[in-house]
C-alpha atoms as a PDB file:
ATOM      1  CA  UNK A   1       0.000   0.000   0.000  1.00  0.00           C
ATOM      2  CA  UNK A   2       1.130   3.296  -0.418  1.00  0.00           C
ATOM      3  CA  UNK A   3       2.198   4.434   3.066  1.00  0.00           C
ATOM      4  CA  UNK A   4       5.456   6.626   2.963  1.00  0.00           C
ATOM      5  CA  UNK A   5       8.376   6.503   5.297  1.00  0.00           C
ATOM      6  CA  UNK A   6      11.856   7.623   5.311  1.00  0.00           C
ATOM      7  CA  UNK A   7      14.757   5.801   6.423  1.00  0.00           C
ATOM      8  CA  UNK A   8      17.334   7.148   8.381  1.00  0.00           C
ATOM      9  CA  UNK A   9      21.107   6.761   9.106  1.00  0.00           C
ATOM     10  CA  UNK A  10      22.998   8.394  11.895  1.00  0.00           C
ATOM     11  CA  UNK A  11      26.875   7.545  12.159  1.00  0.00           C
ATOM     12  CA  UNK A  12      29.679   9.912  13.214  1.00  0.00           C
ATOM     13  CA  UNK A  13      27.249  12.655  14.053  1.00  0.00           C
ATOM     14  CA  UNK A  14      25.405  13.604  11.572  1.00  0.00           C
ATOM     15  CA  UNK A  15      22.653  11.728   8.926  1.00  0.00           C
ATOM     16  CA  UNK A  16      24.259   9.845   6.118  1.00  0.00           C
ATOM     17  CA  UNK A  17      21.524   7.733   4.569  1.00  0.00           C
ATOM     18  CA  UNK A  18      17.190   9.766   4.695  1.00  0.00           C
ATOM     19  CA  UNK A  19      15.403   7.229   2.172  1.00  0.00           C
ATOM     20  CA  UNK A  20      11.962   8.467   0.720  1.00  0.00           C
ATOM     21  CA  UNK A  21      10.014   5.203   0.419  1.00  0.00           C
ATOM     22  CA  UNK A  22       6.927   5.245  -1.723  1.00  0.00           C
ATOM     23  CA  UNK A  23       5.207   2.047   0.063  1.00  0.00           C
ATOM     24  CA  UNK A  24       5.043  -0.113   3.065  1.00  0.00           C
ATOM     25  CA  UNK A  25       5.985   2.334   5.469  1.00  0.00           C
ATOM     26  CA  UNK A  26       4.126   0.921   8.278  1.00  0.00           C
ATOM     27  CA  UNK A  27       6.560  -1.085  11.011  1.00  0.00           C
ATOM     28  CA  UNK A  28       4.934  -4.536   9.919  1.00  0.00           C
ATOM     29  CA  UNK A  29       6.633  -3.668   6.364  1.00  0.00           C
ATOM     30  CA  UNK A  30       9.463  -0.947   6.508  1.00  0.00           C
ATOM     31  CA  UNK A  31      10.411  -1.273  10.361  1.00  0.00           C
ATOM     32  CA  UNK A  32      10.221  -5.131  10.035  1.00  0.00           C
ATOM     33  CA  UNK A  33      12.776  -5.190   7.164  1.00  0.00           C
ATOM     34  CA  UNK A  34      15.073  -3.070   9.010  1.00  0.00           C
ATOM     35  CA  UNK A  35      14.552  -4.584  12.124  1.00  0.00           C
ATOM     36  CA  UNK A  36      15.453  -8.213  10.643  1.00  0.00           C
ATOM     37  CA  UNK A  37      18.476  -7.068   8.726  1.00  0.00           C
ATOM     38  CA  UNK A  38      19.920  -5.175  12.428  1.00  0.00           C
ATOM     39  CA  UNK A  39      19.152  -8.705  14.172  1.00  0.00           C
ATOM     40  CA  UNK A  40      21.270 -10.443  11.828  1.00  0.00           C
ATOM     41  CA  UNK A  41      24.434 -11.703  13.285  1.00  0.00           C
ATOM     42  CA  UNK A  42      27.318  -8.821  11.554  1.00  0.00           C
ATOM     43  CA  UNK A  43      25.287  -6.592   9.370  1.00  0.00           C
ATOM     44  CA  UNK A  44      25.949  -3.918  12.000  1.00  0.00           C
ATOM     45  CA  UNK A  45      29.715  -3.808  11.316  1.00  0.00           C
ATOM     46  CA  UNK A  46      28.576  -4.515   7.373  1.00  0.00           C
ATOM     47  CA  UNK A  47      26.546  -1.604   7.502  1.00  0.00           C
ATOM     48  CA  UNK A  48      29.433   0.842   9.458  1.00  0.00           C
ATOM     49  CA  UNK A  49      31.592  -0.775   6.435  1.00  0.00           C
ATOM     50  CA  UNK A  50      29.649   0.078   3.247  1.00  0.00           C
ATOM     51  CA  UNK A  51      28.775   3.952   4.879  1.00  0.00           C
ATOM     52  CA  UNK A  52      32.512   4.620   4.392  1.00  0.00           C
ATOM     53  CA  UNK A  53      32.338   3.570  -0.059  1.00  0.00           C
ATOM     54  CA  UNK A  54      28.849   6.194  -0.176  1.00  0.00           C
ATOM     55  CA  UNK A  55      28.003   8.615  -2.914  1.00  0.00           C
ATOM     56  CA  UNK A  56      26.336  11.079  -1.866  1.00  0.00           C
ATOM     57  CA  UNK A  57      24.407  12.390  -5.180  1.00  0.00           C
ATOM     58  CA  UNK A  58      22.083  16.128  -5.776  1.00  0.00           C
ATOM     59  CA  UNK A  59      18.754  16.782  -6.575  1.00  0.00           C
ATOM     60  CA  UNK A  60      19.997  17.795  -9.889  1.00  0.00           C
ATOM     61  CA  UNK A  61      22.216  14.587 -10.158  1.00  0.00           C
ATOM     62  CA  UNK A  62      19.516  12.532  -9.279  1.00  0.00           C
ATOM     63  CA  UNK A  63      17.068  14.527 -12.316  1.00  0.00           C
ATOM     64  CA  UNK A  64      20.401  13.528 -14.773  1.00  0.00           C
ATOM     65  CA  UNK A  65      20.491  10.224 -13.936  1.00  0.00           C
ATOM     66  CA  UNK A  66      16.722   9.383 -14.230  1.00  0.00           C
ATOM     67  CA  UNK A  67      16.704  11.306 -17.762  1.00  0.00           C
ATOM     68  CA  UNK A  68      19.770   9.479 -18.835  1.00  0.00           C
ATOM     69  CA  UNK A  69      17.946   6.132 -17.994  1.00  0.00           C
ATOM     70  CA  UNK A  70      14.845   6.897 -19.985  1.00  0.00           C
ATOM     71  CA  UNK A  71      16.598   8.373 -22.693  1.00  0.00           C
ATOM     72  CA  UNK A  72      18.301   4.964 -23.250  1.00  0.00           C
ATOM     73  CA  UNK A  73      14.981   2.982 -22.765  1.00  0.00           C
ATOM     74  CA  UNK A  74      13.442   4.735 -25.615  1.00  0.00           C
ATOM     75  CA  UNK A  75      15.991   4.004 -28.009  1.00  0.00           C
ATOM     76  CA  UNK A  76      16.307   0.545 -26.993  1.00  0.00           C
ATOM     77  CA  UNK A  77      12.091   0.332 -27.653  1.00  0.00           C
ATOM     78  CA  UNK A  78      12.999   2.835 -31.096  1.00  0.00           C
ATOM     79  CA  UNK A  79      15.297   0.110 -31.848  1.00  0.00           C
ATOM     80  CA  UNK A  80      13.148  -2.908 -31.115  1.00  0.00           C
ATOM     81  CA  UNK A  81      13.622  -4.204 -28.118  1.00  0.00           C
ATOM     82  CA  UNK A  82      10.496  -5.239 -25.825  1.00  0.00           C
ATOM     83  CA  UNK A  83      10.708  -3.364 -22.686  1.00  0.00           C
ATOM     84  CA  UNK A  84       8.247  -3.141 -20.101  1.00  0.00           C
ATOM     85  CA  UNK A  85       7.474   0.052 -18.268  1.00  0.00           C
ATOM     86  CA  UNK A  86       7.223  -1.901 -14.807  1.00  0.00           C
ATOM     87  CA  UNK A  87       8.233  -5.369 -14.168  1.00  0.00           C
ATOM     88  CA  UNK A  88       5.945  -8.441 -12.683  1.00  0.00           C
ATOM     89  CA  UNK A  89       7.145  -6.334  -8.784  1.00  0.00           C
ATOM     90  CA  UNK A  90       6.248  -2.771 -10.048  1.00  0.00           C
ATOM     91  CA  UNK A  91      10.195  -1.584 -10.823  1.00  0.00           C
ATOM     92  CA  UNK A  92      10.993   0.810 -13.503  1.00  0.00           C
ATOM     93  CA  UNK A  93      14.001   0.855 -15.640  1.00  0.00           C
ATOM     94  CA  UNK A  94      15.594   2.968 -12.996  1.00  0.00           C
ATOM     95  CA  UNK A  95      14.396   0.760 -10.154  1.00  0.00           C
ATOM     96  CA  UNK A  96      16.495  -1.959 -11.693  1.00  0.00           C
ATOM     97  CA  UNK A  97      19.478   0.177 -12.859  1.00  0.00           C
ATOM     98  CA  UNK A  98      20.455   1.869  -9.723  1.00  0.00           C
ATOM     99  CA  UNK A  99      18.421   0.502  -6.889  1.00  0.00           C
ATOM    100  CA  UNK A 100      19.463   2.724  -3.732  1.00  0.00           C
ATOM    101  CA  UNK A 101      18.018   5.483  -5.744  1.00  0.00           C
ATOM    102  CA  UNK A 102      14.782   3.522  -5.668  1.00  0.00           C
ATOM    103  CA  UNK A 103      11.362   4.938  -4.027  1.00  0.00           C
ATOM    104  CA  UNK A 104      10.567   0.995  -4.093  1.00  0.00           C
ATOM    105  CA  UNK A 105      14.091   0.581  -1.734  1.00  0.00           C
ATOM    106  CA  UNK A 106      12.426   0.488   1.793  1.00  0.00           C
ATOM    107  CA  UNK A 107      13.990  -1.251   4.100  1.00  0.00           C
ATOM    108  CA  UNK A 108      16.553  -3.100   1.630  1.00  0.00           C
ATOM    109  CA  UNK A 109      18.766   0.642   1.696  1.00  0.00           C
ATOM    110  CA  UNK A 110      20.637  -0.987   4.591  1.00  0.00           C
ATOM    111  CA  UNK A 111      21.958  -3.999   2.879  1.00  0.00           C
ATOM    112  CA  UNK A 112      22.431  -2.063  -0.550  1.00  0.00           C
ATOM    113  CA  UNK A 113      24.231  -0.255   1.812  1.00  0.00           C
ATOM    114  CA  UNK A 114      26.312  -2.724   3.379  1.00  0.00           C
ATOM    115  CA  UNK A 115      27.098  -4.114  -0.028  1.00  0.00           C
ATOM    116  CA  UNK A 116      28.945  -0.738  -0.866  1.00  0.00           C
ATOM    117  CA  UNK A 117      32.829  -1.008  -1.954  1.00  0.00           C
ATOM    118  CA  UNK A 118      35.716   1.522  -3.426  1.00  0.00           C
ATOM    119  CA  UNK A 119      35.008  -0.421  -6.881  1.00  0.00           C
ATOM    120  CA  UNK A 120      31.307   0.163  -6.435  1.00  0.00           C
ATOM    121  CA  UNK A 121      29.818   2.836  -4.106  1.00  0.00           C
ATOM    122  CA  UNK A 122      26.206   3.180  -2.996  1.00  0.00           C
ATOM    123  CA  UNK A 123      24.867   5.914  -4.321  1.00  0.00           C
ATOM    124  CA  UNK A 124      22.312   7.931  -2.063  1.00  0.00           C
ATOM    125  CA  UNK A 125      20.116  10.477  -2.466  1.00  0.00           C
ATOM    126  CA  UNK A 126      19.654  12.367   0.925  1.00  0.00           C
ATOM    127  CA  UNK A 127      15.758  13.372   1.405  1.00  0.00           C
ATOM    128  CA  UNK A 128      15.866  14.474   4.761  1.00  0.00           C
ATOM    129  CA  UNK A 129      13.632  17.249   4.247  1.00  0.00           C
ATOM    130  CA  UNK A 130       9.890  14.835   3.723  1.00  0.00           C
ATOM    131  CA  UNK A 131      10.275  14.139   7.536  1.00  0.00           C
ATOM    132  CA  UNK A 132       8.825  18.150   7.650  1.00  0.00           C
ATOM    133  CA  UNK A 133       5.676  16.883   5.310  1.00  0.00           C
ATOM    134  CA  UNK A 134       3.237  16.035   8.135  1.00  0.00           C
ATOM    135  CA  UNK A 135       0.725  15.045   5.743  1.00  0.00           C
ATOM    136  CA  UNK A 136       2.620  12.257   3.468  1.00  0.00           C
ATOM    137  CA  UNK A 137       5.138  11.123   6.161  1.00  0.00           C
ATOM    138  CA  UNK A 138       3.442   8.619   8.360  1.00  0.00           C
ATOM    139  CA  UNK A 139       5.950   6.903   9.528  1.00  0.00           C
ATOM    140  CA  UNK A 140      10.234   7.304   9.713  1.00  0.00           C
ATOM    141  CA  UNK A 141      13.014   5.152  10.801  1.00  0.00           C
ATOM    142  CA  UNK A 142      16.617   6.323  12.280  1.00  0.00           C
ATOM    143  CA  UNK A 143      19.538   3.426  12.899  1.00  0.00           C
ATOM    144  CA  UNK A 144      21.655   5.369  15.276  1.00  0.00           C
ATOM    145  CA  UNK A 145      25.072   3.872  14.814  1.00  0.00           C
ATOM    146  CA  UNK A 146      26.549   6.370  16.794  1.00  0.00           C
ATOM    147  CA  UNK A 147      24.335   5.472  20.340  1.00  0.00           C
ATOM    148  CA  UNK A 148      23.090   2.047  18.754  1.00  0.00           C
ATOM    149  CA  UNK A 149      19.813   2.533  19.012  1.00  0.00           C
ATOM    150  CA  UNK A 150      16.777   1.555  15.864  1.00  0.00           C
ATOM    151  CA  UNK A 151      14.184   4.477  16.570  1.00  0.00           C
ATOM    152  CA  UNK A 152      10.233   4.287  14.968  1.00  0.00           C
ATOM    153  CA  UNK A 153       8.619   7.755  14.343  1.00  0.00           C
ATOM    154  CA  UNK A 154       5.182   7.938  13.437  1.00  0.00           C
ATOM    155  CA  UNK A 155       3.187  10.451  13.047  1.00  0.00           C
ATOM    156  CA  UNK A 156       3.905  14.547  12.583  1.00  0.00           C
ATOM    157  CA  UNK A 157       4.034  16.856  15.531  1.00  0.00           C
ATOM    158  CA  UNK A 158       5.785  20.151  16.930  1.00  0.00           C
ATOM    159  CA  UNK A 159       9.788  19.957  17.485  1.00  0.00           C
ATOM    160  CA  UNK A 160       8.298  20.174  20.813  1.00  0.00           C
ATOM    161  CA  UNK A 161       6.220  17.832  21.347  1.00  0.00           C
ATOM    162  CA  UNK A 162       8.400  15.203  18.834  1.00  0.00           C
ATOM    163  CA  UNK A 163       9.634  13.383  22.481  1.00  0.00           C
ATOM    164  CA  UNK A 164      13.015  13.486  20.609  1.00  0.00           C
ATOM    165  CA  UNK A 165      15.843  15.894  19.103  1.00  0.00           C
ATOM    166  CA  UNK A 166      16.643  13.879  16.178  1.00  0.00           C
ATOM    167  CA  UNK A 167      15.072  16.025  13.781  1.00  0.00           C
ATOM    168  CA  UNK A 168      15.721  18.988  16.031  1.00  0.00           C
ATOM    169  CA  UNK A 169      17.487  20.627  12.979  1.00  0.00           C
ATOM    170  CA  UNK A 170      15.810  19.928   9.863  1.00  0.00           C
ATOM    171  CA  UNK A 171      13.677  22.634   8.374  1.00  0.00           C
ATOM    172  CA  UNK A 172      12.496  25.518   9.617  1.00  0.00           C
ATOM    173  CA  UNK A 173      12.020  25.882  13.628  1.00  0.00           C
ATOM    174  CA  UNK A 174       8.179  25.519  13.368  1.00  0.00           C
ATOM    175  CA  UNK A 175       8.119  22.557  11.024  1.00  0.00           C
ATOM    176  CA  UNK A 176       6.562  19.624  11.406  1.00  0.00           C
ATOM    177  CA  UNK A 177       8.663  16.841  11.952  1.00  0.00           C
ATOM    178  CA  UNK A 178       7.504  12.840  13.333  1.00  0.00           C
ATOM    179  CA  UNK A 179       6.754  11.900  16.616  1.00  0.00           C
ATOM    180  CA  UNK A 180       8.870   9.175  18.618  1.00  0.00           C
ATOM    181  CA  UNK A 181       7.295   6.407  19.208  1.00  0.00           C
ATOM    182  CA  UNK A 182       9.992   3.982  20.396  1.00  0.00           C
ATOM    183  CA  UNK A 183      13.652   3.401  20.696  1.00  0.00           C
ATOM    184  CA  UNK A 184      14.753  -0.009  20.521  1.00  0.00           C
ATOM    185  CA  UNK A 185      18.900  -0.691  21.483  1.00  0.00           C
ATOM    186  CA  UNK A 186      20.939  -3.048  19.080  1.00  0.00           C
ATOM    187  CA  UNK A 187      21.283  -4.964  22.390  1.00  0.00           C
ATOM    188  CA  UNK A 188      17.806  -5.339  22.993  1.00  0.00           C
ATOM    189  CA  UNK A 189      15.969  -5.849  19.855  1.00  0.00           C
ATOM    190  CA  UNK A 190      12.429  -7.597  19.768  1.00  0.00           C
ATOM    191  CA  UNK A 191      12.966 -11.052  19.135  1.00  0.00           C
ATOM    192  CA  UNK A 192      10.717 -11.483  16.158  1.00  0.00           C
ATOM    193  CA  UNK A 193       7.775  -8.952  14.529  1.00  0.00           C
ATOM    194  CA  UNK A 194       5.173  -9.834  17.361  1.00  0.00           C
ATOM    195  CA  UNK A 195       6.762  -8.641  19.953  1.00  0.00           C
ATOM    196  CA  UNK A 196       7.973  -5.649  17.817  1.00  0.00           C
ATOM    197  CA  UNK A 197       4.539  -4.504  16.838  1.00  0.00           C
ATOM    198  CA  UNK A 198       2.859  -5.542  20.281  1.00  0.00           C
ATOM    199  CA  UNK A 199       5.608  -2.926  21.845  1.00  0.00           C
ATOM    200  CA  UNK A 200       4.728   0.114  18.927  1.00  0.00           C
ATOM    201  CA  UNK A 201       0.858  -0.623  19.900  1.00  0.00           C
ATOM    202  CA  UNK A 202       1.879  -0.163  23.405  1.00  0.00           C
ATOM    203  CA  UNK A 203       3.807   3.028  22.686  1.00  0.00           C
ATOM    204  CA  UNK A 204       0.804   4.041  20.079  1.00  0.00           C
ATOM    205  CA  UNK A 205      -1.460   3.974  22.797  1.00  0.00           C
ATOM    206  CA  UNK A 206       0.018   6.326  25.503  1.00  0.00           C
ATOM    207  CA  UNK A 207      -0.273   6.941  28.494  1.00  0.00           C
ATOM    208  CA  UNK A 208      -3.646   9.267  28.633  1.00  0.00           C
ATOM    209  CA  UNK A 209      -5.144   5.956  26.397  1.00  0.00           C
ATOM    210  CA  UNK A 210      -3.783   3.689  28.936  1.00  0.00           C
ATOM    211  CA  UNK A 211      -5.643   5.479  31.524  1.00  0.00           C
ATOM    212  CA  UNK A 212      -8.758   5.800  29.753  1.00  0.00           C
ATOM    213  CA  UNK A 213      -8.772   1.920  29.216  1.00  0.00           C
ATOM    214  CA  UNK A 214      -8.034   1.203  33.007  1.00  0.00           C
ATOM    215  CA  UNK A 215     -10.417   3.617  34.385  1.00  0.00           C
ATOM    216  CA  UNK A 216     -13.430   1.676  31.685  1.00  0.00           C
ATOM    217  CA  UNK A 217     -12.331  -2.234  32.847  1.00  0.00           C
ATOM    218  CA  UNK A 218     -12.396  -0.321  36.562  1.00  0.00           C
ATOM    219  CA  UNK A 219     -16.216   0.844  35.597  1.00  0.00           C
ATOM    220  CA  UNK A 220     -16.904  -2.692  33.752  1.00  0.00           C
ATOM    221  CA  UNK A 221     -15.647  -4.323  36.878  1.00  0.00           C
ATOM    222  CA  UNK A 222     -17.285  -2.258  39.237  1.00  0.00           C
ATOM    223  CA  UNK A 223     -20.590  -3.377  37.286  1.00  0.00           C
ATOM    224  CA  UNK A 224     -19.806  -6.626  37.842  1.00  0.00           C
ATOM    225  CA  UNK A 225     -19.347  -6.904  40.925  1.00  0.00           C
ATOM    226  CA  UNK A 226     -22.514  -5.060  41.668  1.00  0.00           C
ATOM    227  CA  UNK A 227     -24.391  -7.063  39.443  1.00  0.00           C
ATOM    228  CA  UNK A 228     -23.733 -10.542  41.553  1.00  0.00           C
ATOM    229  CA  UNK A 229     -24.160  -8.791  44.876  1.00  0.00           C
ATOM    230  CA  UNK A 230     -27.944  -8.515  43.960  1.00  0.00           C
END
């Protein structure tokens, strides 16, 4: 479905990797990917690795890049080949040809990442500015290399009332940016997406909700108990 995120980096003090993803931004697509490939035994060193062989591309490089790519479809279809706008998984010609520049990336940035060398950087384009876009930002993710930490932001709110700083400096002062909902350490990651989401719908709920609820089972309760007294 089309629920956008963006995926953040953080490693020696600053953002180095703010993915605009077009789809499955919710944690049980987006934040599971990312949490599985942070579980997995060395993709945190992988990941510290690749960061050092990343390209770090413009707007305007990004615009020359997608141009040159459909420039060369159309005179592969002008010359007869059989090309399909979008495969059988919905990827463009640029989807296939340089992948970390994807919308359709998600969660797979990290290992695209990670697979980064000297011969063959990543190339990333930073869009750190959509966290500010409280309407089409539902949900963000920041691996925090530097403190270790996988956060989930959902949500857009005051830089006040964001319950983090992470985003303390993008955009204007009164922008929008997402809410925190949790922060998860590398140490103590869910063990599998149950728990993960069961924790987020604890955090969703807050602490106002969690009243709420206790105060209506107090009320049903209270019922109850009258109810078999008479």
């Amino acid at each position: 479905m089309g629920t956008r995120s963006v995926i953040c980096i953080w490693y020696k003090g600053r953002f180095v990797v703010a993915q605009y993803t077009q789809f499955d931004g919710y944690p049980e697509g987006q934040g599971i990917k990312i949490l599985k490939f942070l579980a997995a035994p060395g993709n945190v060193e992988r990941l510290k690795a690749g960061l050092e062989h990343v390209k770090i591309i413009s707007e305007e490089e990004h615009n020359e890049i997608a141009e040159k790519v459909e420039e060369d479809t159309r005179a592969k279809q002008a010359a007869g080949a059989q090309i399909l706008q979008f495969d059988f998984s919905g990827r463009s010609e640029f989807d296939r040809a340089f992948p970390s520049l994807s919308r359709l990336a998600g969660g797979r940035i990290l290992e695209l990442v990670a697979q980064g060398t000297a011969e063959k950087p990543t190339m990333i384009y930073m869009d750190l500015g959509f966290v500010n876009d409280a309407l089409f930002c539902e949900w963000a993710y920041c691996v925090d290399l530097d403190s270790g930490v996988f956060e989930v932001f959902g949500g857009g709110t005051s830089k006040e009332q964001s319950g983090s700083k992470r985003f303390q400096d993008v955009g204007e002062p009164d922008a929008p940016v997402p809410r925190l909902v949790k922060s998860f350490s590398f140490d103590n990651l869910p063990k599998d997406q149950d728990e993960f989401i069961d924790i987020l719908n604890v955090a969703l709920e807050g602490p106002q909700e969690a009243r709420d609820g206790e105060q209506v089972q107090g009320q049903q309760e209270e019922a109850q108990t009258a109810e078999d007294n008479d």
